[in-house]
Protein backbone atom coordinates (compact mmCIF):
# COMPACT_ATOMS: atom_id res chain seq x y z
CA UNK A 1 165.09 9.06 82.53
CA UNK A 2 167.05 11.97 83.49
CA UNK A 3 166.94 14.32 86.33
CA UNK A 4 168.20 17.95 85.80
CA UNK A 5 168.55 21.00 88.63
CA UNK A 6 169.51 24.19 87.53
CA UNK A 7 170.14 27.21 90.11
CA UNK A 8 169.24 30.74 88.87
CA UNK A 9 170.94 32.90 91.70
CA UNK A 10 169.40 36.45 91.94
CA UNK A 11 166.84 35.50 89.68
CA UNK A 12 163.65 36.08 91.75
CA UNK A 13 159.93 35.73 89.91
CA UNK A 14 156.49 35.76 91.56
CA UNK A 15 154.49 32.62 91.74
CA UNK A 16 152.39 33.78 88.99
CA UNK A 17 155.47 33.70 86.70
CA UNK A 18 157.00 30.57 88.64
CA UNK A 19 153.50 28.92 87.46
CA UNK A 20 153.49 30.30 84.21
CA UNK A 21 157.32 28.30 83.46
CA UNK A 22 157.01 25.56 85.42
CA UNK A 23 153.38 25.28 82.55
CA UNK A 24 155.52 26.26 79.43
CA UNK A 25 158.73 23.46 80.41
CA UNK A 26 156.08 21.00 80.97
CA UNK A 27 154.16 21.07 78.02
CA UNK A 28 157.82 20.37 75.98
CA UNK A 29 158.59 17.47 73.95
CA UNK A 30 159.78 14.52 76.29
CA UNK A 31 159.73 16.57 79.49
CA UNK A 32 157.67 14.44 82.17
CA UNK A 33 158.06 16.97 85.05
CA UNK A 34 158.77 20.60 85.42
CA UNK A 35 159.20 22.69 88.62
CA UNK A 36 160.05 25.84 89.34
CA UNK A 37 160.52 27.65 92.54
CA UNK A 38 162.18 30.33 94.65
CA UNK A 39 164.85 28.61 97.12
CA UNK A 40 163.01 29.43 100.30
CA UNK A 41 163.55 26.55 103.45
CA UNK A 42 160.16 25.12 102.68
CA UNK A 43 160.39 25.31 98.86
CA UNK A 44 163.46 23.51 99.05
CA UNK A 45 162.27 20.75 101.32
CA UNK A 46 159.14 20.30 98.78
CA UNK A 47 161.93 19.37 96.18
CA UNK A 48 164.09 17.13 97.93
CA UNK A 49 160.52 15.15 98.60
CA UNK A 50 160.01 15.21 94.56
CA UNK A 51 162.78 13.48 94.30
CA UNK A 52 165.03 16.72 93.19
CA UNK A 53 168.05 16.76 95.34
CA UNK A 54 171.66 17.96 95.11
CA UNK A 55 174.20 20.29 96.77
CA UNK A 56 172.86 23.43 94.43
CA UNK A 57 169.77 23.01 95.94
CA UNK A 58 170.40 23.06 99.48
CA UNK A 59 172.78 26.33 99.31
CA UNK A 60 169.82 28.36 97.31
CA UNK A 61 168.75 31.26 98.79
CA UNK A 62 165.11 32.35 98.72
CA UNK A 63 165.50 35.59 95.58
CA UNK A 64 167.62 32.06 93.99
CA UNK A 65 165.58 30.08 91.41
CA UNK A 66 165.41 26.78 91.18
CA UNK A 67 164.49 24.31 88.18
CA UNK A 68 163.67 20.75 88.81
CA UNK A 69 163.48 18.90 85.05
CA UNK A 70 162.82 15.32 84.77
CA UNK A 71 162.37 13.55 80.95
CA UNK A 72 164.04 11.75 78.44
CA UNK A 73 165.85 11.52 76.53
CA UNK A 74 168.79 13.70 77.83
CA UNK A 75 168.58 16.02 74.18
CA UNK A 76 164.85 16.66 75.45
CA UNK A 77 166.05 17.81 78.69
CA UNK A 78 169.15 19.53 77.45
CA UNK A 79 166.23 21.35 74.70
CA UNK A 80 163.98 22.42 77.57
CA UNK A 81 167.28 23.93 79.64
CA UNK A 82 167.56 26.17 76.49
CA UNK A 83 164.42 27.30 76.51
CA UNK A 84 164.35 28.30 80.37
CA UNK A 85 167.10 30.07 79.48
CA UNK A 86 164.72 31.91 76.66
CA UNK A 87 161.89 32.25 79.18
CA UNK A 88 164.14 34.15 81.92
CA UNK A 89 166.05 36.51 79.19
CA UNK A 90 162.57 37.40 78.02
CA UNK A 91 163.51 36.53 74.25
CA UNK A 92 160.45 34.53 74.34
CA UNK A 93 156.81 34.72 76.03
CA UNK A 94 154.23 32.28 75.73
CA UNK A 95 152.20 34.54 73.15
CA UNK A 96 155.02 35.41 70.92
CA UNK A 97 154.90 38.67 71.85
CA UNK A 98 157.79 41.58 72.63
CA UNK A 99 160.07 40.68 75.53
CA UNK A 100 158.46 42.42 78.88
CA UNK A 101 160.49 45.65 79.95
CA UNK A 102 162.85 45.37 82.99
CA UNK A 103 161.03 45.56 86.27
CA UNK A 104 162.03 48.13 88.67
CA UNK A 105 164.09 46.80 91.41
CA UNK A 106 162.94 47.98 94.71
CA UNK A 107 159.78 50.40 95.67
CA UNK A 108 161.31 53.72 95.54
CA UNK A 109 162.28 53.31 91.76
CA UNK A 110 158.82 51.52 91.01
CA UNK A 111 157.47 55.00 92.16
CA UNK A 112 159.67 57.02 89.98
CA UNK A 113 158.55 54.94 87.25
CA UNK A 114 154.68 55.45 88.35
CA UNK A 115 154.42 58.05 90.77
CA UNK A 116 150.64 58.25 89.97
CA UNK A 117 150.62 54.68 91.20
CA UNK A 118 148.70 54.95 94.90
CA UNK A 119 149.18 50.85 95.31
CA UNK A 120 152.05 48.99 95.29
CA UNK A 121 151.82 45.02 94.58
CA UNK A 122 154.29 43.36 96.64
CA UNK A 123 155.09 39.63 95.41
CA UNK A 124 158.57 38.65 96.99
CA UNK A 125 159.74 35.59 98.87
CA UNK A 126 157.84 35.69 102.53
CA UNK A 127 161.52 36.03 104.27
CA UNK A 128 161.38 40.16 102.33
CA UNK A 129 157.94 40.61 102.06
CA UNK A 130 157.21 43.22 104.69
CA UNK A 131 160.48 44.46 104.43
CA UNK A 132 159.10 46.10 100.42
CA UNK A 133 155.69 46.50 102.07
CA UNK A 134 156.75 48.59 104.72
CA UNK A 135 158.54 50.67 101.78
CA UNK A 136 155.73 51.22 100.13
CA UNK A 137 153.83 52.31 103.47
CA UNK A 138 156.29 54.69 103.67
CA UNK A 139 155.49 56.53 100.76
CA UNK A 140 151.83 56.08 101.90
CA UNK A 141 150.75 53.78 98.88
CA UNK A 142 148.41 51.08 99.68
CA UNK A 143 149.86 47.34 99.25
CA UNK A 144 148.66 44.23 97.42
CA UNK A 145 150.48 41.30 99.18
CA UNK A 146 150.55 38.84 97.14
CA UNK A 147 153.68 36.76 98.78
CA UNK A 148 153.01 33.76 101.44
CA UNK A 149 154.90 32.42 103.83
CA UNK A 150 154.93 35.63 105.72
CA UNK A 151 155.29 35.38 109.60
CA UNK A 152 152.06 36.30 111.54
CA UNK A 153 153.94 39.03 113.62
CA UNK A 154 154.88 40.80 110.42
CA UNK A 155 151.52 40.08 109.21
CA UNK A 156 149.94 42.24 112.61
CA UNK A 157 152.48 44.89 112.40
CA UNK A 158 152.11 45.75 108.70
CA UNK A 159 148.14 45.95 109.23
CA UNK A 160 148.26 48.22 112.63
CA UNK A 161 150.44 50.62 110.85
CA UNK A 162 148.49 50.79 107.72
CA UNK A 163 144.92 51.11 110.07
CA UNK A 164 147.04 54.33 111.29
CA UNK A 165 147.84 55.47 108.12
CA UNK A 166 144.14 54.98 106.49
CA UNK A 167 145.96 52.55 104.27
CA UNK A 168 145.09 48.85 102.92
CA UNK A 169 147.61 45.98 103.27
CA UNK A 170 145.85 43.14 101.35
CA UNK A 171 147.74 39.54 102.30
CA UNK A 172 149.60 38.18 103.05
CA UNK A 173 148.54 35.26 100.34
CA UNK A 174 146.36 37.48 99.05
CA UNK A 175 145.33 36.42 95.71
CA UNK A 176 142.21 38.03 94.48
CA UNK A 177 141.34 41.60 94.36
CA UNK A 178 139.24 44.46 92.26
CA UNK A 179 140.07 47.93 92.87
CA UNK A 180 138.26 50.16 90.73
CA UNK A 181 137.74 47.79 87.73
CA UNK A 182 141.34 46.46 88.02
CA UNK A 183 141.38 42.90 88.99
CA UNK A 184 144.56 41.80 91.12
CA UNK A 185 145.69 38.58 90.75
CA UNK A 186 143.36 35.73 90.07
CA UNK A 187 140.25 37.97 89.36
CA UNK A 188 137.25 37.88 87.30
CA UNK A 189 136.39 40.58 85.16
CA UNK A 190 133.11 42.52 85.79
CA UNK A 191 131.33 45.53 85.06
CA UNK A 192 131.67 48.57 87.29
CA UNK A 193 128.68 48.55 89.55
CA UNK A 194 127.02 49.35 92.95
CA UNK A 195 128.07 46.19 95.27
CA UNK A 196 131.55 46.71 97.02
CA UNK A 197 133.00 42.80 98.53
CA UNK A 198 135.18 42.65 101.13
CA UNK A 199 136.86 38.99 101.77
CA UNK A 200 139.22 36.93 103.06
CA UNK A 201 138.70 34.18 100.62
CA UNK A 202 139.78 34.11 96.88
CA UNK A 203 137.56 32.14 95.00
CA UNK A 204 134.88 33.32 97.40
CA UNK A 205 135.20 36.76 96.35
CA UNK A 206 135.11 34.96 92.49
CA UNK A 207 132.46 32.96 93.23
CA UNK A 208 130.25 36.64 94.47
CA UNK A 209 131.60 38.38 91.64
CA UNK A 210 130.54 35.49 89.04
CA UNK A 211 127.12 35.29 90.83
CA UNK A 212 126.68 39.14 90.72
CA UNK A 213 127.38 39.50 86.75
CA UNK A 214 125.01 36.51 86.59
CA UNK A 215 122.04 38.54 87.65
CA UNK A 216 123.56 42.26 85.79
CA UNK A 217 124.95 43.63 88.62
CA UNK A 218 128.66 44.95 88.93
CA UNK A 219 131.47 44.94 91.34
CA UNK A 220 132.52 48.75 93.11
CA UNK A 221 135.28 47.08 94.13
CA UNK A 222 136.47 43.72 95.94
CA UNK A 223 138.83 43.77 98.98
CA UNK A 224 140.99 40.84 99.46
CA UNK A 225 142.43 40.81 103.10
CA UNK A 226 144.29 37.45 103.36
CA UNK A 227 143.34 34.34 104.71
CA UNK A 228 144.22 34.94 108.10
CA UNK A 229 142.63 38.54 108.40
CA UNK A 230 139.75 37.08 110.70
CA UNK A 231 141.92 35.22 112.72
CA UNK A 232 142.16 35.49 116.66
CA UNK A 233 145.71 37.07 116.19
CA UNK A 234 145.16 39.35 113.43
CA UNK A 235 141.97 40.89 114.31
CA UNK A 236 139.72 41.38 111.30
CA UNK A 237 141.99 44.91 111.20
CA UNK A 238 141.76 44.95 107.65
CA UNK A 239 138.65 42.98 107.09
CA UNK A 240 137.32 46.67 109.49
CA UNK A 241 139.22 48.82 107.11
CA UNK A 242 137.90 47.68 103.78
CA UNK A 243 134.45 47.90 105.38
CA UNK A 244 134.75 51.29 106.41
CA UNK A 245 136.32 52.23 103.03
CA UNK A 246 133.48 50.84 100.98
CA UNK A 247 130.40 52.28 103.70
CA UNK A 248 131.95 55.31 102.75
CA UNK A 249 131.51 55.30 99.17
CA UNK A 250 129.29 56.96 98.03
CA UNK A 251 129.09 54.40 94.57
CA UNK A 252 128.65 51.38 96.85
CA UNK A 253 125.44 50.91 97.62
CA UNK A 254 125.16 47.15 99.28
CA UNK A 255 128.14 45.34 100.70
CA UNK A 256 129.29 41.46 100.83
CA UNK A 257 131.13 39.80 103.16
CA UNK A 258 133.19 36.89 102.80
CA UNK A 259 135.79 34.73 105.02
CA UNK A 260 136.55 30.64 105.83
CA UNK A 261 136.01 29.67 109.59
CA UNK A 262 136.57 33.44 111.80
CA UNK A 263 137.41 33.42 114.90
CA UNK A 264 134.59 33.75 116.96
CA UNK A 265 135.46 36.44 119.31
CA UNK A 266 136.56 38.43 115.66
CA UNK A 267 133.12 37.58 113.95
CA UNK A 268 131.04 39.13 117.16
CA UNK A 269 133.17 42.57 117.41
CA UNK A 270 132.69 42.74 113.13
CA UNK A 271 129.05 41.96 113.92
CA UNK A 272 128.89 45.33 115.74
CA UNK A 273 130.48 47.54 113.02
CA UNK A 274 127.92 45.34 110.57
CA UNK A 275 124.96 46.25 112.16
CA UNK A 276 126.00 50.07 112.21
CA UNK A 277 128.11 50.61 108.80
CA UNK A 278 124.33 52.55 107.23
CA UNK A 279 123.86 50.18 104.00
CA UNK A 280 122.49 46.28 103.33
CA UNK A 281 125.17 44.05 104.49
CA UNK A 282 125.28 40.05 103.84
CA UNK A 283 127.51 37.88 105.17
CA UNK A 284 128.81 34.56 104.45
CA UNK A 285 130.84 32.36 106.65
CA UNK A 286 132.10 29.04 105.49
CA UNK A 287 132.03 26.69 108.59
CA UNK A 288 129.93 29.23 110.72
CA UNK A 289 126.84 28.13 111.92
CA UNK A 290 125.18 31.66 112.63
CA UNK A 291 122.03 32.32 109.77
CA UNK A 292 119.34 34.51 109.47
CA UNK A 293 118.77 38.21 109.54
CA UNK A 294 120.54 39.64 113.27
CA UNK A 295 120.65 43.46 113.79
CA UNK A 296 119.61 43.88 110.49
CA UNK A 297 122.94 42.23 108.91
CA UNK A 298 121.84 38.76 107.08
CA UNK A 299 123.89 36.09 107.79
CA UNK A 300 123.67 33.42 104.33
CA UNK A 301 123.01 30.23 103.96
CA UNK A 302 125.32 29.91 101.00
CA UNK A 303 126.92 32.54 98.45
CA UNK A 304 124.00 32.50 96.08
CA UNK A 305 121.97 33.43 98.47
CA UNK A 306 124.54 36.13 99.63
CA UNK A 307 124.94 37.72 96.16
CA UNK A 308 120.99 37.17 95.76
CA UNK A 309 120.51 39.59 98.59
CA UNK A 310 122.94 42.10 97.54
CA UNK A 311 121.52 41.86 94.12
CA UNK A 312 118.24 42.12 95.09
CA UNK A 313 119.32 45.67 97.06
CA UNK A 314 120.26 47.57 94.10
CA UNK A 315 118.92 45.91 90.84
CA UNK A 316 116.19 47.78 89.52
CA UNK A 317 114.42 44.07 88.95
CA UNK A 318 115.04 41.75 91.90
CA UNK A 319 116.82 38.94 91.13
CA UNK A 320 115.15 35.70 90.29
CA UNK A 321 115.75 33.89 93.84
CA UNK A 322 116.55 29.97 93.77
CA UNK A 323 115.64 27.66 95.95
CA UNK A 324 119.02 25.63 97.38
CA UNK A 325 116.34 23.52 100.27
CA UNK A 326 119.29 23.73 102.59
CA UNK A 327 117.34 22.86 105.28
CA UNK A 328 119.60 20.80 107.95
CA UNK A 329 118.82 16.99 107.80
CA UNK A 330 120.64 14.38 109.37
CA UNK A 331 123.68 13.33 107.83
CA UNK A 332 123.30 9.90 105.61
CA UNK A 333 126.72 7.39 106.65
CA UNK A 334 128.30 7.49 103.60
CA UNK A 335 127.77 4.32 101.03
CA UNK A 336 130.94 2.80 100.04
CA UNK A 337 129.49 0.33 97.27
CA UNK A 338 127.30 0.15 94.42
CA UNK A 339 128.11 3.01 92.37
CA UNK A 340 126.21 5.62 95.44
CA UNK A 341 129.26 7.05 96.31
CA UNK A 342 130.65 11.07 95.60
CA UNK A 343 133.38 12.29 94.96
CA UNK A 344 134.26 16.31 94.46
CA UNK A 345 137.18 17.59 92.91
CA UNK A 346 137.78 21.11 93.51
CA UNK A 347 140.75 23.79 92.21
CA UNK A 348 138.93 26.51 94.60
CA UNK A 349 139.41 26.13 98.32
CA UNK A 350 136.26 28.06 99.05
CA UNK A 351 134.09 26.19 96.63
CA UNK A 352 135.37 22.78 97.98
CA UNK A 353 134.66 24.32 101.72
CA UNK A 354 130.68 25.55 100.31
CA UNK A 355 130.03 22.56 98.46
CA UNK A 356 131.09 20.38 101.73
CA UNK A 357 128.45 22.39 103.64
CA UNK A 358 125.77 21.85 101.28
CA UNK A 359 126.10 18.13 100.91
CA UNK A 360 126.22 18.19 105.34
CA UNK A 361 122.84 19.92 105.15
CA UNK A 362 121.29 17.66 102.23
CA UNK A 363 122.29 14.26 104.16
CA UNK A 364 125.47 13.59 102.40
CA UNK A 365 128.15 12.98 104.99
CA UNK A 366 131.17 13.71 103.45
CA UNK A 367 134.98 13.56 104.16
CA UNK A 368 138.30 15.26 103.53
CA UNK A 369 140.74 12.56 103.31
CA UNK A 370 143.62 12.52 105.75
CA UNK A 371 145.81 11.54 103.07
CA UNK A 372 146.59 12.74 99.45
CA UNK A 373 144.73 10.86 96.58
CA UNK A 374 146.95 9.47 94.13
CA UNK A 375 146.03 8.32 90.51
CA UNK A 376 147.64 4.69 91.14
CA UNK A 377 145.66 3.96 94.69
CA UNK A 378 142.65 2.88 95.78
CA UNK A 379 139.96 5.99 96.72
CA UNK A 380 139.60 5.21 100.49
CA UNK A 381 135.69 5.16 101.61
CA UNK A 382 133.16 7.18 101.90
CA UNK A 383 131.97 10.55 99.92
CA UNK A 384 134.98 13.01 99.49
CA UNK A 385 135.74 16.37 98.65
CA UNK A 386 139.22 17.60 97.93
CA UNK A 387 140.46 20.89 97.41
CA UNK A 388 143.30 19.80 94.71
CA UNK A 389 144.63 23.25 95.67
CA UNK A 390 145.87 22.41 98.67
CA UNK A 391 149.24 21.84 99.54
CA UNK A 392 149.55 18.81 99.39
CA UNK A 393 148.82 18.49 95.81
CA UNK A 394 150.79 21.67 94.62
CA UNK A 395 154.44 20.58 95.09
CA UNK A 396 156.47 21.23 92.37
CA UNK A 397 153.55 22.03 90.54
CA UNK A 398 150.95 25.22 89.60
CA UNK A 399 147.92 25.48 91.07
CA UNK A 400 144.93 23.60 89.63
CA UNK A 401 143.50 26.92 88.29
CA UNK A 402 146.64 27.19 86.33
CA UNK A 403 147.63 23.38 85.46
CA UNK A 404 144.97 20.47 85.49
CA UNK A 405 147.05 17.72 85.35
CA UNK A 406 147.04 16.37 89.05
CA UNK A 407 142.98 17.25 89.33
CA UNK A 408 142.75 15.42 85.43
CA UNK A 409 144.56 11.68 87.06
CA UNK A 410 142.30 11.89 90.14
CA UNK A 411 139.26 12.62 87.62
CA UNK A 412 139.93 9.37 85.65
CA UNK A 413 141.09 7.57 88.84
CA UNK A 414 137.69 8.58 91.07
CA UNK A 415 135.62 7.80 87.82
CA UNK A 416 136.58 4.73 86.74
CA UNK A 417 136.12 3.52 90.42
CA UNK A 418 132.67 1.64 89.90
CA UNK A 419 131.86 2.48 93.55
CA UNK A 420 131.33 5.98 92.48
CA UNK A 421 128.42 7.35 90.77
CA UNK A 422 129.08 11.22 90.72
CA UNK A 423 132.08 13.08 90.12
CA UNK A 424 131.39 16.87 91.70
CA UNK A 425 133.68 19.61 89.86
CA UNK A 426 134.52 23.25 89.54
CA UNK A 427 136.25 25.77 86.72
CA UNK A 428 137.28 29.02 87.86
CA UNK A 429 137.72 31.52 85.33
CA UNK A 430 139.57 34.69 85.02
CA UNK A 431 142.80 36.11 84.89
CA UNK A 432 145.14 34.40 85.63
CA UNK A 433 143.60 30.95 85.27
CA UNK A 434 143.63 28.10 82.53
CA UNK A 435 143.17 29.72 79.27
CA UNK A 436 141.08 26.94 78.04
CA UNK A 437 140.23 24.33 81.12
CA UNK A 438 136.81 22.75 80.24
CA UNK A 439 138.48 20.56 77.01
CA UNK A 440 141.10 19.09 79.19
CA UNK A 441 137.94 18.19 81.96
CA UNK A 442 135.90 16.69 79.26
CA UNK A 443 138.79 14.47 78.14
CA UNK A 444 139.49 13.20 81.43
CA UNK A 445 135.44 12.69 82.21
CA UNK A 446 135.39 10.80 78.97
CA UNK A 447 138.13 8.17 80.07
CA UNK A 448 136.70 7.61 83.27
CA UNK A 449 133.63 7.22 82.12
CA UNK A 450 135.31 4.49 79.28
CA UNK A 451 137.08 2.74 81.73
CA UNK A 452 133.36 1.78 83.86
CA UNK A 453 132.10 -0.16 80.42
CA UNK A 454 128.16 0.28 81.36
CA UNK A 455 128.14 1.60 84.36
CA UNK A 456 126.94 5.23 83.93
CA UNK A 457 128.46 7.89 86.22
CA UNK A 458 126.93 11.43 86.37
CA UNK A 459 129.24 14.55 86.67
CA UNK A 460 128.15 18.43 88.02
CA UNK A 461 130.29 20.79 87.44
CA UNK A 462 129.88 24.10 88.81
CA UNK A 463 131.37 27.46 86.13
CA UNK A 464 132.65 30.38 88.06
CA UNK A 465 133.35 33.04 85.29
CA UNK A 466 131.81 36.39 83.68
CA UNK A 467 130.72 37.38 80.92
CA UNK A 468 133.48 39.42 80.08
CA UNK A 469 136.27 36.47 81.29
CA UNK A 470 138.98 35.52 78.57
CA UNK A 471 137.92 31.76 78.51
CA UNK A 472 134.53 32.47 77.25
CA UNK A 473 131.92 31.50 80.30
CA UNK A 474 129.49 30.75 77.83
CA UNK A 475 131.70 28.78 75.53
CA UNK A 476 133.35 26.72 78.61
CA UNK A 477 129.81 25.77 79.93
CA UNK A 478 128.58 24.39 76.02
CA UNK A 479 132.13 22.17 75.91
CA UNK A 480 130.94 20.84 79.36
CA UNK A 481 127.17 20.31 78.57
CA UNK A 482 128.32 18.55 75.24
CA UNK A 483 129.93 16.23 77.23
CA UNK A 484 127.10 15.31 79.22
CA UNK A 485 128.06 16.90 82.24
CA UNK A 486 125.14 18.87 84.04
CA UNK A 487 126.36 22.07 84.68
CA UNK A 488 125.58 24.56 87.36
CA UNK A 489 126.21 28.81 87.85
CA UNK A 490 127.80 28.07 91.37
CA UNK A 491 129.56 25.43 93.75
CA UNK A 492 126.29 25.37 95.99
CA UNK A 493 123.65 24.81 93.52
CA UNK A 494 126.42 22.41 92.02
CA UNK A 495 126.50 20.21 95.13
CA UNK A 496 122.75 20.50 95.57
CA UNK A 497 122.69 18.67 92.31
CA UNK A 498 124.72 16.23 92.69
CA UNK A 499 123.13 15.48 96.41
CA UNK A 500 119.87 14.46 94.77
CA UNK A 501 121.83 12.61 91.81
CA UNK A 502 123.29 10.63 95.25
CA UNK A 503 119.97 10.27 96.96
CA UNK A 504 118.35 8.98 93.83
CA UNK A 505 120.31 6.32 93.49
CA UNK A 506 120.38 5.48 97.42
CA UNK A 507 116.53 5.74 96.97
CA UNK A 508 116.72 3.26 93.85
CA UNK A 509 119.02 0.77 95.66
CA UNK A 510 116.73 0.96 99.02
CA UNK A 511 113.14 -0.48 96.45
């Protein structure tokens, strides 16, 4: 086995593009493991935990790239060097295509290049990133941050100036937005329509979106804010801002509402400019317990139900309304034998975070383990759901969306466990996701399901996609259902599913 670093100084890519090489090197002839990242403080304590360490590595600086390669034999590594060195001189892309033109260097000449441009997508290491957003403020242009690991303060200070300027700053960590048809970063791709979404959730705003094309309606446009947006310290400032922007438009008609655990204090004040903004508001809150219709703003019970209601504002036909029975029960303890037992695999946060409420309200008590799964250990007890997304799981490696691998182990791992009896999954579709995801899930759901003899194990997976999404919604849903695995239009009616799937067998057991 052998073990390669290579130091790029200067040689700064977004994490799209870090992603999209770290994909490319892995899928090479003998190469085991491929990583690629900028040489920020935490990036380069992620590598020395993979098992990448040398004195290169610990003088990188964060616009320094940095290549961890691990595979045998040496030529294969030595072959997969070259081709990085392909990859970063733009000789080759991953479609064969013409080398991409030279990106502009800082704001100012991005401008000259496009000064019709009135947004400016920032995507540098978190140590610059308001720095180049605070450029682009300057020449009052709108910003699309895109970069993480940017320090709260910054975060407050970018957002106060751009209230006072009438200007968005979307981010930090921002990775889903639609501005006028456009999709930014991961994004779906919809039709132009009446319902404007503002969130601070990605695959939340996906999930809408999805749900939305579902039932013929289209997207005005979507507003990512960043995670932290309706946090105590940031203030919902922009989460106010897109609001405003989209009340007062005249081609929005109904507005959605999106975000993971607000602060409280934030979520009352927003309830006020809700209640007053003129046009049908819903609102979902992941790990929020307020529902119901309050001031005339509805507060959802799930995101169906959310885009249902938006929907049902501006379709000309109401949309068909489905019945989730999310009525609160007590939780069941989980079961941690006899083939009863869930577990839910997500790529999206959000999805993992609605699905886990769902399962709460339908009796299934359910748990994020305090420690990350591995392929080659025991599942530890009790129903689980996982956001594969997380942290934890990402180092030295794309994001589930992107690269299946880690989420394809713990598939064959969790289902070949006879003490489960349903695997819960997503696919999020888009730009900027897996070109082809649902083949790789099916081949994973059939070795589990090989490994259990004749034990039978039931899997719901939940398709978050468009009509109009690269990957073929349709065609990614028929692979799935081919393979015998029930599939659902959302994460909610997903877990629903697979809660009576659970129940049934509990109820089976119990005679």
């Amino acid at each position: 086995m052998t073990t390669r670093i290579l130091v790029r100084p200067g040689c700064y890519h977004d994490s799209a593009r870090l992603m999209q090489v770290s994909r490319e090197l892995s899928a090479l002839p003998g190469i085991q493991e491929a990583v690629a990242m900028m040489g920020t403080e935490t990036n380069r304590r992620l590598l020395a935990e993979a098992g990448f360490l040398g004195t290169d590595v610990d003088a990188a600086t964060p616009i320094d790239m940095i290549v961890g390669l691990r595979g045998g034999p040496d030529t294969a590594v030595t072959a997969a060097t070259a081709a990085l060195d392909r990859l970063l001189s733009g000789s080759a892309t991953s479609a064969g295509g013409p080398a991409a033109p030279e990106r502009p260097g800082t704001v100012s000449e991005a401008l000259e290049a496009r000064p019709a441009a009135n947004l400016v997508s920032v995507a540098v290491p978190g140590p610059y990133a308001a720095f180049v957003a605070h450029r682009a403020l300057d020449a009052a242009r709108s910003v699309f941050l895109f970069s993480d690991n940017v320090p709260l303060a910054d975060e407050v200070a970018l957002k106060r100036r751009a209230a006072a300027l009438g200007l968005l700053v979307m981010g930090p960590d921002c990775g889903t937005a639609i501005l006028a048809g456009v999709g930014l970063g991961f994004a779906n791709r919809v039709e132009r329509g009446p319902v404007g979404i503002v969130g601070a959730s990605g695959t939340g705003i996906q999930e809408l979106c999805s749900l939305l094309d579902r039932s013929g309606v289209g997207v005005s446009h979507a507003i990512g804010t960043g995670s932290r947006d309706l946090s105590a310290g940031v203030g919902g400032l922009m989460t106010e801002a897109g609001l405003g922007l989209l009340a007062n438009d005249p081609a929005t008609r109904a507005l959605l509402l999106v975000a993971k655990h607000p602060d409280a204090g934030v979520a009352e004040r927003l309830h006020g400019l809700l209640a007053t903004l003129g046009k049908p508001v819903a609102v979902r809150y992941l790990g929020e317990g307020r529902r119901g219709e309050v001031d005339g703003v509805l507060y959802a019970g799930s995101l169906d139900e959310a885009a249902e209601a938006a929907a049902s504002r501006v379709a000309s036909t109401p949309a068909a309304r489905g019945d989730l029975a999310f009525a609160a029960r007590e939780a069941v303890a989980p079961v941690g034998a006899g083939g009863s037992r869930l577990v839910g695999l997500f790529g999206g946060g959000s999805l993992a975070a609605e699905a886990r409420c769902v399962l709460e309200a339908r009796g299934i008590a359910t748990r994020v383990p305090e420690e990350k799964l591995a392929a080659n250990a025991p599942l530890p007890p009790g129903n689980l759901v996982v956001d594969t997304g997380d942290d934890a799981y990402t180092v030295g490696r794309p994001h589930p969306m992107v690269d299946q691998t880690v989420r394809c182990e713990l598939i064959r791992a969790a289902g070949s466990d006879p003490s489960v009896g349903v695997l819960l999954l997503d696919l999020v579709l888009g730009d900027g996701a897996h070109p082809d995801p649902a083949p790789e899930i099916v081949e994973a759901v059939a070795a589990a399901r090989a490994a259990r003899g004749s034990r039978p194990l039931s899997v719901v997976a939940s398709v978050c996609g468009t009509r109009r999404d690269p990957q073929g919604t349709a065609r990614q849903e028929e692979t799935l259902r081919r393979a015998g695995v029930e599939v659902e239009p959302s994460a909610a009616r997903a877990a629903a599913t697979a809660a009576d799937l659970v129940l049934s067998v509990r109820q089976e057991v119990a005679r």
